[in-house]
C-alpha atoms as a PDB file:
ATOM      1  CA  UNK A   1      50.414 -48.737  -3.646  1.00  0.00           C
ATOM      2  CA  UNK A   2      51.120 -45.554  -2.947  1.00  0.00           C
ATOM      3  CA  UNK A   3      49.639 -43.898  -5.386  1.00  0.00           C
ATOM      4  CA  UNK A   4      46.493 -45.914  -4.994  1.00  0.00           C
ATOM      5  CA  UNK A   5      45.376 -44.112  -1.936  1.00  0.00           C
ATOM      6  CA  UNK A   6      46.149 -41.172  -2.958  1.00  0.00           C
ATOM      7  CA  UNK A   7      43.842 -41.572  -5.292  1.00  0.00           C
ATOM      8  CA  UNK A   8      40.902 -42.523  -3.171  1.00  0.00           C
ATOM      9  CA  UNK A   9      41.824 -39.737  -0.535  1.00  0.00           C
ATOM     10  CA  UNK A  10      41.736 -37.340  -3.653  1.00  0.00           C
ATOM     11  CA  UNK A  11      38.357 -39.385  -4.636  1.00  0.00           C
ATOM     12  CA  UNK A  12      36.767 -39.093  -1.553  1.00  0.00           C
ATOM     13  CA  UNK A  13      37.281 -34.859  -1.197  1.00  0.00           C
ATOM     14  CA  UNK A  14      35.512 -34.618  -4.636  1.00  0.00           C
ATOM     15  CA  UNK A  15      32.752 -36.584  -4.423  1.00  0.00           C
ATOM     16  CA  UNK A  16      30.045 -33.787  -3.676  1.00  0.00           C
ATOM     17  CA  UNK A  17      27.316 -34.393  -1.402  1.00  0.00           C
ATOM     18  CA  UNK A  18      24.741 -37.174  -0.648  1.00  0.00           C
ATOM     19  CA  UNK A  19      21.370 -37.663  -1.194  1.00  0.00           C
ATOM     20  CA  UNK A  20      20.049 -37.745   2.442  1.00  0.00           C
ATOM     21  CA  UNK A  21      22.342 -34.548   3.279  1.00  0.00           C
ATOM     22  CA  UNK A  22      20.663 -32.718   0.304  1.00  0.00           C
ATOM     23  CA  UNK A  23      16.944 -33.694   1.619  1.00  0.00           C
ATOM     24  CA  UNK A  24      18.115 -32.741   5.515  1.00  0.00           C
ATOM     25  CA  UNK A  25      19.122 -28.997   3.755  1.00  0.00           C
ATOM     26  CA  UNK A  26      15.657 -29.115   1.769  1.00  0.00           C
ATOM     27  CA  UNK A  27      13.960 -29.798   5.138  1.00  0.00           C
ATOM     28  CA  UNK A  28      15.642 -26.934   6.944  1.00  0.00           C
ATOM     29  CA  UNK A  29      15.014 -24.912   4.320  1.00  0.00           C
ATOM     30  CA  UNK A  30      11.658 -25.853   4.189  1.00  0.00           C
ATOM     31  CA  UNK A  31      11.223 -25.109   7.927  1.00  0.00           C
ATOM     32  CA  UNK A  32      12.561 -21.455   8.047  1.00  0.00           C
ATOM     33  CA  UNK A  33      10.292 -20.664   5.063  1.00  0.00           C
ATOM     34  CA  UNK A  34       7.187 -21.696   6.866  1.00  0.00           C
ATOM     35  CA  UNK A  35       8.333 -19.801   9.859  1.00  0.00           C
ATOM     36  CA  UNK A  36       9.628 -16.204   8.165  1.00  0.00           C
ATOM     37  CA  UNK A  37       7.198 -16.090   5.015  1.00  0.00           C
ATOM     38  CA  UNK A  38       4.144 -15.336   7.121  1.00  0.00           C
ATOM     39  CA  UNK A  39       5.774 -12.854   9.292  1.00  0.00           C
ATOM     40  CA  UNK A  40       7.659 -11.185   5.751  1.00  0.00           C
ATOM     41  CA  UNK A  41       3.953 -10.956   4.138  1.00  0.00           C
ATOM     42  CA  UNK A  42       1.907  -9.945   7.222  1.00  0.00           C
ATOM     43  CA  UNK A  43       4.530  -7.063   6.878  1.00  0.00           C
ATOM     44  CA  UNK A  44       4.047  -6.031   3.394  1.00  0.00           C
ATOM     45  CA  UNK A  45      -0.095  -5.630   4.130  1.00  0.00           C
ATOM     46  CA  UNK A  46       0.754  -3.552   7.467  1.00  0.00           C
ATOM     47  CA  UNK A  47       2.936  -1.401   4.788  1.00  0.00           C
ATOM     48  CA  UNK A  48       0.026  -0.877   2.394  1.00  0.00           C
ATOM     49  CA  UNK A  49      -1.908   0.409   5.822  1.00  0.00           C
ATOM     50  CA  UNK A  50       0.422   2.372   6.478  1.00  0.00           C
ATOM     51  CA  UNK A  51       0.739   3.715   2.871  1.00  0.00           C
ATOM     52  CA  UNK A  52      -2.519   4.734   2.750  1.00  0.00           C
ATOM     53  CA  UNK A  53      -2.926   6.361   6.289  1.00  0.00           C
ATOM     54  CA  UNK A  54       0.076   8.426   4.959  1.00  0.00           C
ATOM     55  CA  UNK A  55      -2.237   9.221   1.771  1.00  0.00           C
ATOM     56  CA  UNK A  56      -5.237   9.913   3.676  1.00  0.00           C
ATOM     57  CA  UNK A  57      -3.141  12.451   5.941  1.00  0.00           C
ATOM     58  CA  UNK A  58      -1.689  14.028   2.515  1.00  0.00           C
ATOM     59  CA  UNK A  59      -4.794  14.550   0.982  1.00  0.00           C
ATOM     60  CA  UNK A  60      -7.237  15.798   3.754  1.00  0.00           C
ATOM     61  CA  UNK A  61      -4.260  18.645   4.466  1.00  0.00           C
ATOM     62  CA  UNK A  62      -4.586  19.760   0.642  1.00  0.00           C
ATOM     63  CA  UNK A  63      -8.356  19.522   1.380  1.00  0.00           C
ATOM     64  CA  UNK A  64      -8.480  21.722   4.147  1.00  0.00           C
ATOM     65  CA  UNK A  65      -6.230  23.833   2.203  1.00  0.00           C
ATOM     66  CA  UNK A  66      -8.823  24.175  -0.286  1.00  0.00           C
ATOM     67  CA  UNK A  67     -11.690  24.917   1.738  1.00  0.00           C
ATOM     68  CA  UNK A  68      -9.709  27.918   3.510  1.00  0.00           C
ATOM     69  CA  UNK A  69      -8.958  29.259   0.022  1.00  0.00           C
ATOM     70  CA  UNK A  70     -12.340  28.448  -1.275  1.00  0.00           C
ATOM     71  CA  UNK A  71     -14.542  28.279   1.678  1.00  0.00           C
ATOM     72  CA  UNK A  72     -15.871  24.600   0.793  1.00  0.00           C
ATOM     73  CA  UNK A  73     -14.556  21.326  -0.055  1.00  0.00           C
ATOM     74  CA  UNK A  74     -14.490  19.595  -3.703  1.00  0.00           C
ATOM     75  CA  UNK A  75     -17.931  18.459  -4.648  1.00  0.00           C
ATOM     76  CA  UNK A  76     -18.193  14.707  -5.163  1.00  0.00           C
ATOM     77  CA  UNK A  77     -18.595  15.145  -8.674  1.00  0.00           C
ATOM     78  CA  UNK A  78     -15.516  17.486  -8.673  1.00  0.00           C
ATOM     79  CA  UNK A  79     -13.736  14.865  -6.745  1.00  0.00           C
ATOM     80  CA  UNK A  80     -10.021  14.882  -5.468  1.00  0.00           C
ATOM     81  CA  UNK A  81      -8.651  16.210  -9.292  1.00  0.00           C
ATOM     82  CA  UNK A  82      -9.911  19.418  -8.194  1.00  0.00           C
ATOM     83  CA  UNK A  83      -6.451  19.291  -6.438  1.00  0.00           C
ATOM     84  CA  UNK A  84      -4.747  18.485  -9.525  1.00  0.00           C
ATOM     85  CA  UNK A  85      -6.750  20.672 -12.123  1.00  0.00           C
ATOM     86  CA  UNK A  86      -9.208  23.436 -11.492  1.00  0.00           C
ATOM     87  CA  UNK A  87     -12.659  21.961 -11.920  1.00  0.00           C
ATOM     88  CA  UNK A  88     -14.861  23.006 -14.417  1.00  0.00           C
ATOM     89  CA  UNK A  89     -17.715  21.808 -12.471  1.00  0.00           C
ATOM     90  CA  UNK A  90     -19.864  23.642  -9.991  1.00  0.00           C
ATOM     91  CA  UNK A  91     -19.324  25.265  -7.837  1.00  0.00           C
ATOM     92  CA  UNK A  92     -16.693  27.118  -9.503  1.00  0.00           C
ATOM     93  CA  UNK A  93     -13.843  27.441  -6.575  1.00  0.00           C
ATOM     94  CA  UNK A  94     -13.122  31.461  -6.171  1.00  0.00           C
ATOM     95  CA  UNK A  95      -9.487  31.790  -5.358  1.00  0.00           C
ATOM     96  CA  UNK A  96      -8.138  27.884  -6.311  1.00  0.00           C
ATOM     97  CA  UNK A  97      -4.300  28.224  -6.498  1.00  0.00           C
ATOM     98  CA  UNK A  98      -2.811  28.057  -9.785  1.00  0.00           C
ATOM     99  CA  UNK A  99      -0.229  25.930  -8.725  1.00  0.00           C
ATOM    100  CA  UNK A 100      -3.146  23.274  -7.611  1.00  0.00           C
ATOM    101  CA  UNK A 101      -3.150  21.492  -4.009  1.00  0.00           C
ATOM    102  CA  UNK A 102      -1.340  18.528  -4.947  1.00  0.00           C
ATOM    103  CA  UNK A 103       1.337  17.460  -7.664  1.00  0.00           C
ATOM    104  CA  UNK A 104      -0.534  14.308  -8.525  1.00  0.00           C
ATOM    105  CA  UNK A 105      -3.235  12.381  -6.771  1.00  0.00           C
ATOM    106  CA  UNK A 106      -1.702   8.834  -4.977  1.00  0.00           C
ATOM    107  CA  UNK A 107      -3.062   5.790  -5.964  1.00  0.00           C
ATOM    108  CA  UNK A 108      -4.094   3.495  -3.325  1.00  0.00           C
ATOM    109  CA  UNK A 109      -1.575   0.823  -2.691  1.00  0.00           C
ATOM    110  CA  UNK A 110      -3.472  -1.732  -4.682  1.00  0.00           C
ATOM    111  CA  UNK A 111      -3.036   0.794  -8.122  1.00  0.00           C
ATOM    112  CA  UNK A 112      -6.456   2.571  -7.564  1.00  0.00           C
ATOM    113  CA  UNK A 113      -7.472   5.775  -6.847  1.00  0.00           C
ATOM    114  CA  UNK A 114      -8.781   6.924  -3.426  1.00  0.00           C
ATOM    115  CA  UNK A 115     -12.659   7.608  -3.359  1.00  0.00           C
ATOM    116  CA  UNK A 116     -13.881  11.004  -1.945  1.00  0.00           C
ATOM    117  CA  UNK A 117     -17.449  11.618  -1.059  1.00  0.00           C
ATOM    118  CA  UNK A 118     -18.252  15.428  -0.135  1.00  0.00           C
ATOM    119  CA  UNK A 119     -20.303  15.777   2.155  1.00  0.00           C
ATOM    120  CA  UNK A 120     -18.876  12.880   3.958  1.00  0.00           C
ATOM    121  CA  UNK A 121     -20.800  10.085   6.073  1.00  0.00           C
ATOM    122  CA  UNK A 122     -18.485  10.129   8.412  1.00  0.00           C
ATOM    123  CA  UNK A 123     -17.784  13.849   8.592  1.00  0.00           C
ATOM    124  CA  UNK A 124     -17.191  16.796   6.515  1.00  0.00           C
ATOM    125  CA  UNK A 125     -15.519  14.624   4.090  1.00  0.00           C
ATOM    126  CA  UNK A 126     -14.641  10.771   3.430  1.00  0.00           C
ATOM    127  CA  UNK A 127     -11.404   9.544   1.654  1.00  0.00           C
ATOM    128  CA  UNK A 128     -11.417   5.622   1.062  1.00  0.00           C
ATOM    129  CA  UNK A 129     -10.280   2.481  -0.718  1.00  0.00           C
ATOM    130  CA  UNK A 130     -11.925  -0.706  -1.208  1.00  0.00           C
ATOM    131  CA  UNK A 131      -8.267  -2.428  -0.570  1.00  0.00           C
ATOM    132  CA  UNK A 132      -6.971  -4.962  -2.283  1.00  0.00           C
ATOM    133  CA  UNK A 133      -9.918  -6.422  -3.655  1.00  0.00           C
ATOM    134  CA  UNK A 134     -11.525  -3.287  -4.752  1.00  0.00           C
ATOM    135  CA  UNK A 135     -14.941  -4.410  -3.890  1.00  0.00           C
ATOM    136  CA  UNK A 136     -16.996  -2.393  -0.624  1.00  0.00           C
ATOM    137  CA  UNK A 137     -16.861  -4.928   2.250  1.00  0.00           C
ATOM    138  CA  UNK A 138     -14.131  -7.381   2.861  1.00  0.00           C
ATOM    139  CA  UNK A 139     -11.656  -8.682   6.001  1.00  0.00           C
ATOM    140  CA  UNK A 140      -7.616  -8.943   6.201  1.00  0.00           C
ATOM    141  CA  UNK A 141      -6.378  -6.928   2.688  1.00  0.00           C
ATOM    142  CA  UNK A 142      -9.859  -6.967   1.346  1.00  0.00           C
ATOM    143  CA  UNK A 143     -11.458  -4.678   4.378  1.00  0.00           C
ATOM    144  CA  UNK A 144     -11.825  -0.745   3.451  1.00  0.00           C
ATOM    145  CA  UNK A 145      -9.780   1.529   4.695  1.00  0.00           C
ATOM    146  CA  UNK A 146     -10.843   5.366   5.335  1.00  0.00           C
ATOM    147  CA  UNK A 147      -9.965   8.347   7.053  1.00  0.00           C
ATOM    148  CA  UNK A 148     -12.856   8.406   9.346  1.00  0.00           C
ATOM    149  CA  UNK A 149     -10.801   5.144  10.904  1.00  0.00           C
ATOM    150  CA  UNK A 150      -7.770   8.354  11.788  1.00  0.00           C
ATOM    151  CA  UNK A 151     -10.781  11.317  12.585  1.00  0.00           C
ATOM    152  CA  UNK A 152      -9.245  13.719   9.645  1.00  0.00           C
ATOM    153  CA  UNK A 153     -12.048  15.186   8.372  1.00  0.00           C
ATOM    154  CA  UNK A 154     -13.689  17.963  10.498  1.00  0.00           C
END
């Protein structure tokens, strides 16, 4: 008899959990989800914001740059890889430095690049992206984002 419950004591430690305590973790589970995920991906666009603010800051200074070494800004048709790469375009920049303006031109933080337009609409010069949607137009992570929202260009 002794043994007996023994074995049920030893029975009852292994026998793992139940059905309704498995669905009352699911539900919790469930719950916290709903409330961080939101607040995690709201996040994540404010970081791609931020990303490209940080761009737009980057690039205008190796812009200005440029025009005091060259006494104008990249054409539109030069674009921003007159940075990069001396442009073969006109007008030929007089004294662009042979180490370029920038390393590499950022990508937007959708994978695109950043759109210049010289002379600007919004000023001297606009930098922009079509966010995540890469289409003009657009609210939340679709809406554009450009400098003339931070008053960089001159």
């Amino acid at each position: 008899m002794g043994n007996n419950s023994h074995y049920r004591a030893a029975s009852r430690r292994h026998r793992g959990f139940s059905l309704i305590e498995i669905l009352v973790v699911l539900v919790i589970l469930g719950l916290l989800v709903s409330i961080v995920a939101p607040n995690v991906l709201g996040r994540a666009d404010e970081a791609r914001v931020q990303k490209a603010e940080a761009d737009f800051k980057s690039i205008a200074t190796a812009l200005k740059i440029y025009r005091l070494d060259n006494y104008i800004y990249p054409s539109s048709e030069q674009g921003l890889g007159a940075l990069v790469e001396q442009p073969a375009l006109p007008p030929e920049p007089r004294n662009w430095k042979q180490e370029g303006y920038l390393d590499e031109l950022p990508l937007d933080p959708w994978g695109r690049p950043y759109l210049y337009l010289s002379p600007g609409e919004h000023g001297a010069f606009d930098l922009f992206s079509y966010g995540a949607d890469g289409v003009s137009g657009g609210e939340g992570q679709n809406q554009d984002l450009g400098n003339w929202d931070l008053a960089l260009a001159e």
